[in-house]
Protein backbone atom coordinates (compact mmCIF):
# COMPACT_ATOMS: atom_id res chain seq x y z
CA UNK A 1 -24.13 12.84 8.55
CA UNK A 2 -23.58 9.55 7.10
CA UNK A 3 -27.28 7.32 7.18
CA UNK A 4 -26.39 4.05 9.03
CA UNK A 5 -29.85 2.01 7.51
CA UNK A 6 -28.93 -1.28 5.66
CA UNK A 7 -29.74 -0.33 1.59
CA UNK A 8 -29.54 -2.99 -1.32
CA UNK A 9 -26.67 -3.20 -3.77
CA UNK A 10 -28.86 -3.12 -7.35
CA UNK A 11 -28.28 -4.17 -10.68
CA UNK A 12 -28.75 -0.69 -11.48
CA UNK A 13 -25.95 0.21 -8.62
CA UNK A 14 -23.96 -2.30 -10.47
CA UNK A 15 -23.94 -1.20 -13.91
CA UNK A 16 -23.36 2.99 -11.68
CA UNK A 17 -20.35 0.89 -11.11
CA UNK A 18 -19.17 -0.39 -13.86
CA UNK A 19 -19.57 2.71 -15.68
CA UNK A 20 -17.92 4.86 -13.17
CA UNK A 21 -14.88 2.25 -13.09
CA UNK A 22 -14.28 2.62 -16.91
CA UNK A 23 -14.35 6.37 -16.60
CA UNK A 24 -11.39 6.15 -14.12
CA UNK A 25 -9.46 3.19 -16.01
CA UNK A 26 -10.09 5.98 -19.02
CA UNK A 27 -8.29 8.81 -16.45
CA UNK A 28 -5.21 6.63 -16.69
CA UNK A 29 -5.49 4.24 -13.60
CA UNK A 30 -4.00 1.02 -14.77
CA UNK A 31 -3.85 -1.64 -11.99
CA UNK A 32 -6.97 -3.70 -12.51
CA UNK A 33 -6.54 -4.86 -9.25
CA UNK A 34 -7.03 -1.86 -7.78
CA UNK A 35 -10.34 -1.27 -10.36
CA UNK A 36 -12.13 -4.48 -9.40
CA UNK A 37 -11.84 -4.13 -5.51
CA UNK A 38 -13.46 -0.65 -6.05
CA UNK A 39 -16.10 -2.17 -8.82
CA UNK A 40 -16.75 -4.62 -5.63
CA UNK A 41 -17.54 -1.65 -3.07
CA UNK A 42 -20.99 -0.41 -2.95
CA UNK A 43 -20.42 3.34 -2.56
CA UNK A 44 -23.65 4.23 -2.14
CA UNK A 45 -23.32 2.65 1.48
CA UNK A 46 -21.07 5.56 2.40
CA UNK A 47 -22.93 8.34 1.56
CA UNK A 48 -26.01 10.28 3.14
CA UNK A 49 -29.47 8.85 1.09
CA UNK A 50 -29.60 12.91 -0.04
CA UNK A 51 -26.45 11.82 -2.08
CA UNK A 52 -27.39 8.12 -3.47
CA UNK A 53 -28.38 9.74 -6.80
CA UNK A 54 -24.98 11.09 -7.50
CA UNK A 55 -23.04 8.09 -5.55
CA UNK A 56 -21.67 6.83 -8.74
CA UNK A 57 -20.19 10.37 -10.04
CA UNK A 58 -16.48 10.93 -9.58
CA UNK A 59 -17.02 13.32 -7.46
CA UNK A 60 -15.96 14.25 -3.35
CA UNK A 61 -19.30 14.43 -0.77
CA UNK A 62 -19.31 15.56 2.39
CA UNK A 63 -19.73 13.18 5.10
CA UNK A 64 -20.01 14.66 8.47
CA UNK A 65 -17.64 16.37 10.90
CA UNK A 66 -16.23 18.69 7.92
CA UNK A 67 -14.95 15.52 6.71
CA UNK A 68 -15.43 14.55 2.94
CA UNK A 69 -15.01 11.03 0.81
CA UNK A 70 -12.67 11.22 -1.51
CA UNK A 71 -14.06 11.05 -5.27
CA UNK A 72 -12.95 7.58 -6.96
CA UNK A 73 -10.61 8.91 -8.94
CA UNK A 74 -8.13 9.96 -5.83
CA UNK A 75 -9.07 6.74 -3.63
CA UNK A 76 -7.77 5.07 -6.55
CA UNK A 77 -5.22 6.97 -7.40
CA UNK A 78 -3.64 6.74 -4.17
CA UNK A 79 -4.30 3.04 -4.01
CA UNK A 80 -2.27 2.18 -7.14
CA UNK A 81 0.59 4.42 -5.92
CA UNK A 82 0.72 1.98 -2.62
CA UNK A 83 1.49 -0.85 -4.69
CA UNK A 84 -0.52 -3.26 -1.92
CA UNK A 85 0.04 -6.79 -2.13
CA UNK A 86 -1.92 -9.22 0.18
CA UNK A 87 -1.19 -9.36 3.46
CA UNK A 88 0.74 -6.24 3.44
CA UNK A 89 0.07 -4.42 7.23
CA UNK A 90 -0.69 -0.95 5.97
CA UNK A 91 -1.91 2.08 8.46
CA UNK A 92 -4.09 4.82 7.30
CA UNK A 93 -4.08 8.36 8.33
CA UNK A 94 -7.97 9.66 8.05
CA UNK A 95 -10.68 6.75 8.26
CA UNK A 96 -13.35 9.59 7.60
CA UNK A 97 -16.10 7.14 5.64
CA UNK A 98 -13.78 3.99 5.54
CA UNK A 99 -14.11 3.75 2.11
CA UNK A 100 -10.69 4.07 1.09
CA UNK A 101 -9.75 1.42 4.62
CA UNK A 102 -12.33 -0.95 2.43
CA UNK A 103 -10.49 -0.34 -1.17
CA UNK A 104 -7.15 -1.84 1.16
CA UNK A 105 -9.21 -4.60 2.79
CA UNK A 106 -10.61 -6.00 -0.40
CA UNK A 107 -7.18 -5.81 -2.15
CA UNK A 108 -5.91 -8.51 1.16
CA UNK A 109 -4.07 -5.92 3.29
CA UNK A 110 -4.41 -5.57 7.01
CA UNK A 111 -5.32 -2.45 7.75
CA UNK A 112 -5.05 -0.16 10.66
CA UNK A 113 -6.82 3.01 10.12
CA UNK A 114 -7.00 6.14 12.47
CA UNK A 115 -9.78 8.79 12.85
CA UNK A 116 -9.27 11.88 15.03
CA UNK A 117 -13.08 12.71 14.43
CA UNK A 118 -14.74 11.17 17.52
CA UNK A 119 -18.38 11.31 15.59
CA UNK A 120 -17.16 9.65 12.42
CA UNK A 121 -15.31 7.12 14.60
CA UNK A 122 -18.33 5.90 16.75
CA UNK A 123 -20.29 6.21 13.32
CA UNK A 124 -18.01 3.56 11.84
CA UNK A 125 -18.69 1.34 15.11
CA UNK A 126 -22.46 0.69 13.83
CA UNK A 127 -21.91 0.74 10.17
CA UNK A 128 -22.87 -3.04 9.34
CA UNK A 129 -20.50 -3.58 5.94
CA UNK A 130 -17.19 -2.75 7.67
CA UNK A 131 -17.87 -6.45 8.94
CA UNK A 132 -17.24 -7.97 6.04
CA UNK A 133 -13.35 -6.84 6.32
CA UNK A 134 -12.44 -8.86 9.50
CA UNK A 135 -8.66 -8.04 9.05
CA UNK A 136 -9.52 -4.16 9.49
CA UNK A 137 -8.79 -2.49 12.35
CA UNK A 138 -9.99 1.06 13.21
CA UNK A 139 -8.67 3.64 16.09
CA UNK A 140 -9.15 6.71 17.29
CA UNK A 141 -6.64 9.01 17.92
CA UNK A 142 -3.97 11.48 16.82
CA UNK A 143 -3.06 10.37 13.00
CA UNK A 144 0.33 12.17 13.54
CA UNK A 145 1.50 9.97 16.15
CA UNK A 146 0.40 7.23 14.28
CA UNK A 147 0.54 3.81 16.05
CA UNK A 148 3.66 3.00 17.63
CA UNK A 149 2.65 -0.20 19.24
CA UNK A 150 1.30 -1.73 15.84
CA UNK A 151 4.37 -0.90 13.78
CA UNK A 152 6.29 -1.49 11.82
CA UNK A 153 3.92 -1.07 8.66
CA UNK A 154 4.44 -1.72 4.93
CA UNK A 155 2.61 0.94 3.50
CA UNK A 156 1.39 4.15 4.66
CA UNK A 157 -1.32 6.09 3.37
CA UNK A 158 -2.55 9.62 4.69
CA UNK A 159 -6.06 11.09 3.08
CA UNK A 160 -5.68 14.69 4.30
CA UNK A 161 -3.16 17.44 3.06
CA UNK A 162 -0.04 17.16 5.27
CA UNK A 163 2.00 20.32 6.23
CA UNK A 164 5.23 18.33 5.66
CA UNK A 165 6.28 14.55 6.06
CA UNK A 166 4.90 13.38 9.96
CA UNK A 167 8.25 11.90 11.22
CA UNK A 168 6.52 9.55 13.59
CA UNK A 169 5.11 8.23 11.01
CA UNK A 170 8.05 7.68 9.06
CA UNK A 171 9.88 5.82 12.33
CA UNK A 172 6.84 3.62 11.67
CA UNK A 173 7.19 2.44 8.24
CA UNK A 174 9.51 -0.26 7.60
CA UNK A 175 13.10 0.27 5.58
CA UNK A 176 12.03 -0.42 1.95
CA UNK A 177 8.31 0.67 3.19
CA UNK A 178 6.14 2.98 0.87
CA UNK A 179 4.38 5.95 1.97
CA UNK A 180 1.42 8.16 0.19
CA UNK A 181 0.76 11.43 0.76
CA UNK A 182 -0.45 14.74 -0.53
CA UNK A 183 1.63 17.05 0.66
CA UNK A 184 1.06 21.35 0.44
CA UNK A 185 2.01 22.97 -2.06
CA UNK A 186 4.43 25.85 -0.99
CA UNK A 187 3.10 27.65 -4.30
CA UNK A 188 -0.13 27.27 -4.48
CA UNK A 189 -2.12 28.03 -1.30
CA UNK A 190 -5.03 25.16 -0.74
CA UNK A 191 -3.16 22.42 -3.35
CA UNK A 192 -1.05 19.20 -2.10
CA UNK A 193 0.74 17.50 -4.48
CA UNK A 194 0.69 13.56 -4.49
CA UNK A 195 4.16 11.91 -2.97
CA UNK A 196 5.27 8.50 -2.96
CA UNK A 197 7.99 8.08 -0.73
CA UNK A 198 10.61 5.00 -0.02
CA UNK A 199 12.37 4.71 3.14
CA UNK A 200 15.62 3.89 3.26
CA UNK A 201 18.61 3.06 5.64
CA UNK A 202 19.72 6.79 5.68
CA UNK A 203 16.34 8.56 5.07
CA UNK A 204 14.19 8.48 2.24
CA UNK A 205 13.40 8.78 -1.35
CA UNK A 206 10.91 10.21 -2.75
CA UNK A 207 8.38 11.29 -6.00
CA UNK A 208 6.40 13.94 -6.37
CA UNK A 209 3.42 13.90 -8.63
CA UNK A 210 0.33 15.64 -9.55
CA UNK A 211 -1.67 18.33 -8.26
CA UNK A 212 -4.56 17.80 -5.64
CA UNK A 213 -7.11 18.99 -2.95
CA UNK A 214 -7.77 17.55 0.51
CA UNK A 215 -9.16 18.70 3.39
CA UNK A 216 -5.94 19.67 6.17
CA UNK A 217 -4.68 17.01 8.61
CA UNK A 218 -4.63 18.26 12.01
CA UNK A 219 -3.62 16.94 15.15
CA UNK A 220 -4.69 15.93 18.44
CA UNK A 221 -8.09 14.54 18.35
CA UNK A 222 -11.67 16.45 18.82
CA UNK A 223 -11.82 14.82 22.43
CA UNK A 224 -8.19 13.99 23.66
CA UNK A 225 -8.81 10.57 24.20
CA UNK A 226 -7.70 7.36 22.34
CA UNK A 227 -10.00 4.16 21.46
CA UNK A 228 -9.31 1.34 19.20
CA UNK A 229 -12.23 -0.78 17.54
C-alpha cells in the first residue's frame, strides 16, 4: 500500500522529472500544458518508498487494492485527449492514487473524482499533498453511476478498461462535452483501445485510437456504501 509519510521533492527528483517529461514529449505528447503540470507533480509522493527508485520510469506500479498508477505516458496521454481548459468541471472514473485527479487540478479544472476502492479512498483522506488542489473533490462510490447530483460535466475521463460506453455517464456530460475512455477491445482479449467521444444533440461522435492496458472497471463498490470527501 501506498506510504502516507511526508518525503522531500529534490533537485535530484527534479531533474527524474525533467528527464522523464522529455522522454514523453519525445513519445509524441504535444500540449506543453499538459507536460508542465506533470513536470510540477512529485510522483514519488504516490508511490510505496519500495518504488521511489523507479518513480521517475514510465512505467505502471501497483498501489494497493489491485489498483495500479498509470505510467506517465497514459496519464498524459489521456490528459491531452481531454483538451481541459481552466475551470472546466470534469469527473473522473478511478481516483486509485489521485495522480491523474492532480494532472486535472494543476491544469485549473474542478475535479470530481470517484473511487469504488474503500481502502484507497480513506488512503486519499490522509494523504497531505491532495491539499494543495482545493478545487478537487473526491467520492466514493459506484464510478458507473457516476454523479448525478454534480452534473452536468465538461469532460469525462475513466482510468479503467470499460466493457462499453457507461450511459449514465454519458446523461452526465454536457452536449458538446468530451469524454475519454479505453474501451475493450472485441479482438484482442485484455487490450482497450483509447476513445474520445463528443456528445451531441442526437447521440455521439466518436474516435478511436491506439491500443492500451488497464486494469477492468467494475461496479458497485467494495462496501456498498457512498462517501464524498
Amino acid at each position: 500500500m501506498l506510504q502516507q509519510q511526508e518525503r522531500p521533492d529534490t533537485y535530484r527528483h527534479k531533474g527524474l522529472r525533467a528527464e522523464l517529461i522529455a522522454g514523453i514529449r519525445a513519445k509524441g505528447i504535444k500540449n506543453e500544458r499538459v507536460l508542465s503540470a506533470l513536470s510540477k507533480i512529485p510522483r514519488h509522493f504516490f508511490l510505496d518508498t519500495a518504488f521511489e527508485s523507479r518513480a521517475y520510469t514510465d512505467e505502471a506500479f501497483p498501489i494497493g487494492a489491485g489498483q495500479t498508477i498509470s505510467q506517465p505516458y497514459t496519464v498524459a496521454y489521456q490528459t491531452e485527449l481531454l483538451q481541459v481548459k481552466p475551470f472546466d468541471k470534469v469527473l473522473e472514473v478511478g481516483t486509485g492514487s489521485a495522480y491523474q485527479a492532480c494532472v486535472l487540478a494543476e491544469l485549473g479544472a474542478m475535479v470530481y473524482t470517484i473511487e469504488r476502492q474503500k481502502k484507497l479512498f480513506e488512503y486519499n483522506n490522509h494523504f497531505h499533498f491532495l491539499k494543495h488542489y482545493p478545487r478537487l473533490k473526491r467520492f466514493y462510490g459506484d464510478g458507473f453511476a457516476g454523479l448525478p447530483s454534480y452534473a452536468p460535466f465538461d469532460k469525462v475521463i475513466i482510468t479503467a478498461a470499460a466493457p462499453e460506453i457507461p450511459p449514465l455517464l454519458m446523461a452526465q456530460l454536457k452536449i458538446g462535452g468530451l469524454m475519454v475512455l479505453p474501451v475493450d477491445d472485441p479482438e484482442q482479449e485484455g487490450i482497450q483501445r483509447m476513445m474520445r467521444l463528443t456528445r451531441t444533440e442526437t447521440g455521439h461522435e466518436h474516435e478511436l485510437l491506439d491500443s492500451f492496458s488497464f486494469v477492468p472497471m467494475l461496479g458497485g463498490t467494495d462496501k456498498g456504501s457512498f462517501h464524498s470527501y
